[in-house]
Protein backbone atom coordinates (compact mmCIF):
# COMPACT_ATOMS: atom_id res chain seq x y z
CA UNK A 1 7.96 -20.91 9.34
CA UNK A 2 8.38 -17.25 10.73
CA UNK A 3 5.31 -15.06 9.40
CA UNK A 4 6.42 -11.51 8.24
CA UNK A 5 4.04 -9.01 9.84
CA UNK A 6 2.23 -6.70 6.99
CA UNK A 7 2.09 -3.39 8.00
CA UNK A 8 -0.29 -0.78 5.56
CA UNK A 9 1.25 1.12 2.48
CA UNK A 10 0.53 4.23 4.40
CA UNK A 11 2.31 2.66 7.68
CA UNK A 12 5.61 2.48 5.33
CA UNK A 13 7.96 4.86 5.92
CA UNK A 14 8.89 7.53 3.02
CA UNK A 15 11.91 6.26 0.78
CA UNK A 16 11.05 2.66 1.90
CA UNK A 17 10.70 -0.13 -0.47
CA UNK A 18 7.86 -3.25 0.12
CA UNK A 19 5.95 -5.93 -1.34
CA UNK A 20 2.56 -5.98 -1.42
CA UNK A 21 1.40 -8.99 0.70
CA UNK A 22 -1.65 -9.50 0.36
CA UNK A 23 -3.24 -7.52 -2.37
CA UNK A 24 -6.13 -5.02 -1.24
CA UNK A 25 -7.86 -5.84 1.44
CA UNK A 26 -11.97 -6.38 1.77
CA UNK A 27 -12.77 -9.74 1.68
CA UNK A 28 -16.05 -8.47 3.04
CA UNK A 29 -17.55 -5.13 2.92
CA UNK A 30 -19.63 -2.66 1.50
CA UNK A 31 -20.14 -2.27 -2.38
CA UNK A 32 -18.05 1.21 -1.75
CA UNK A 33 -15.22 -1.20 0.19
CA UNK A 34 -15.23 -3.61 -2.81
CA UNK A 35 -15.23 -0.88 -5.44
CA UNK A 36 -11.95 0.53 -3.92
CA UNK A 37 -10.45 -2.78 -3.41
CA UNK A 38 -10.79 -3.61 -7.27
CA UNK A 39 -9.55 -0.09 -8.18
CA UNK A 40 -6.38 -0.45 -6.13
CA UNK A 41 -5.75 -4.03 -8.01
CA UNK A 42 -6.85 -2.43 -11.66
CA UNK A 43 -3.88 0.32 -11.06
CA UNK A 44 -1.18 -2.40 -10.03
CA UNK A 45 -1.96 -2.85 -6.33
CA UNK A 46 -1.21 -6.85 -6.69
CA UNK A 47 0.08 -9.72 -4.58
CA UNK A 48 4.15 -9.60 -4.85
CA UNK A 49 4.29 -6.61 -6.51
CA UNK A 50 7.09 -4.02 -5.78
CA UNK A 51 6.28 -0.65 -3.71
CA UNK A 52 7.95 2.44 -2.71
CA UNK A 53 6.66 5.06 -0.51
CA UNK A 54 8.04 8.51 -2.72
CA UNK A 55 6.73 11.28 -0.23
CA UNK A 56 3.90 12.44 1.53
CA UNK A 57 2.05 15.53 1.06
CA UNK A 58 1.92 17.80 4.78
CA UNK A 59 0.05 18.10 7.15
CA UNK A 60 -0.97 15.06 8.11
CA UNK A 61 1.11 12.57 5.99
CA UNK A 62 -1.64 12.46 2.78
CA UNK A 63 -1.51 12.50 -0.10
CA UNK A 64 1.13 9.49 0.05
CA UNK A 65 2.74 9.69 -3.47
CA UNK A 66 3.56 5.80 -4.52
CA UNK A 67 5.72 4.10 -7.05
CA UNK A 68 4.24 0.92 -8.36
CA UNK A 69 6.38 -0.72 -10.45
CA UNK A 70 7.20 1.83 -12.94
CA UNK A 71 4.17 4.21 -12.04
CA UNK A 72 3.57 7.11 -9.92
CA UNK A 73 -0.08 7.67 -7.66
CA UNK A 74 -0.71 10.03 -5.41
CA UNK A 75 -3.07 8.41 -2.53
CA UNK A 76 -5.40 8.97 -0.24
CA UNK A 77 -4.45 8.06 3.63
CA UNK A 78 -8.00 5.81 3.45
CA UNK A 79 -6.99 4.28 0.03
CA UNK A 80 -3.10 3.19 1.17
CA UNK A 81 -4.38 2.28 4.40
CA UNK A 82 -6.23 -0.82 2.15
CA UNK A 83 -3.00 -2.34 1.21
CA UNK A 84 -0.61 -4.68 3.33
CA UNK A 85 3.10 -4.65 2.53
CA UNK A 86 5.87 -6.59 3.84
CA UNK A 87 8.79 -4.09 3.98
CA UNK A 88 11.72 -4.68 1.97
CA UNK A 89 14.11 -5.31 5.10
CA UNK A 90 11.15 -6.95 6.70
CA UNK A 91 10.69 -4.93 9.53
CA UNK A 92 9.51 -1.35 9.72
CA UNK A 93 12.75 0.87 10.67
């Protein structure tokens, strides 16, 4: 079986569509790694779940404004570097 690389939701280009593969991250960590990992799954941040990248605030790329199902969050480059996606097409274009 071919594995699908996971990239990070902040990795995913703007107007791109993904799947979150693998949920949040932090298996281990800090209680400040594990607090952020459960808030990312609380606000919809879940295995198989649909993403879209919407746009991305300047300079630097952050905020990364994100459509989750049908909800809109505005990220932090730390936060949407915690979640993997598989990109819709399966690579990253």
């Amino acid at each position: 079986m071919n594995s699908i690389p996971l990239i990070t939701l902040f990795d995913l280009p703007v107007g791109q569509s993904g799947v979150v593969g693998g949920g949040p991250l932090v298996a281990e960590g800090n209680a400040g790694d594990r607090e952020l990992a459960l808030r990312l799954f609380e606000i919809g941040f879940i295995e198989g779940e649909k993403v879209r990248v919407v746009a991305r605030g300047r300079p630097g790329g952050e905020p990364v404004a994100v459509r989750v199902g049908n909800t809109m969050f505005a990220l932090r480059r730390f936060e949407a570097e915690q979640v993997l996606v598989v990109p819709a097409c399966g690579v990253v274009a």
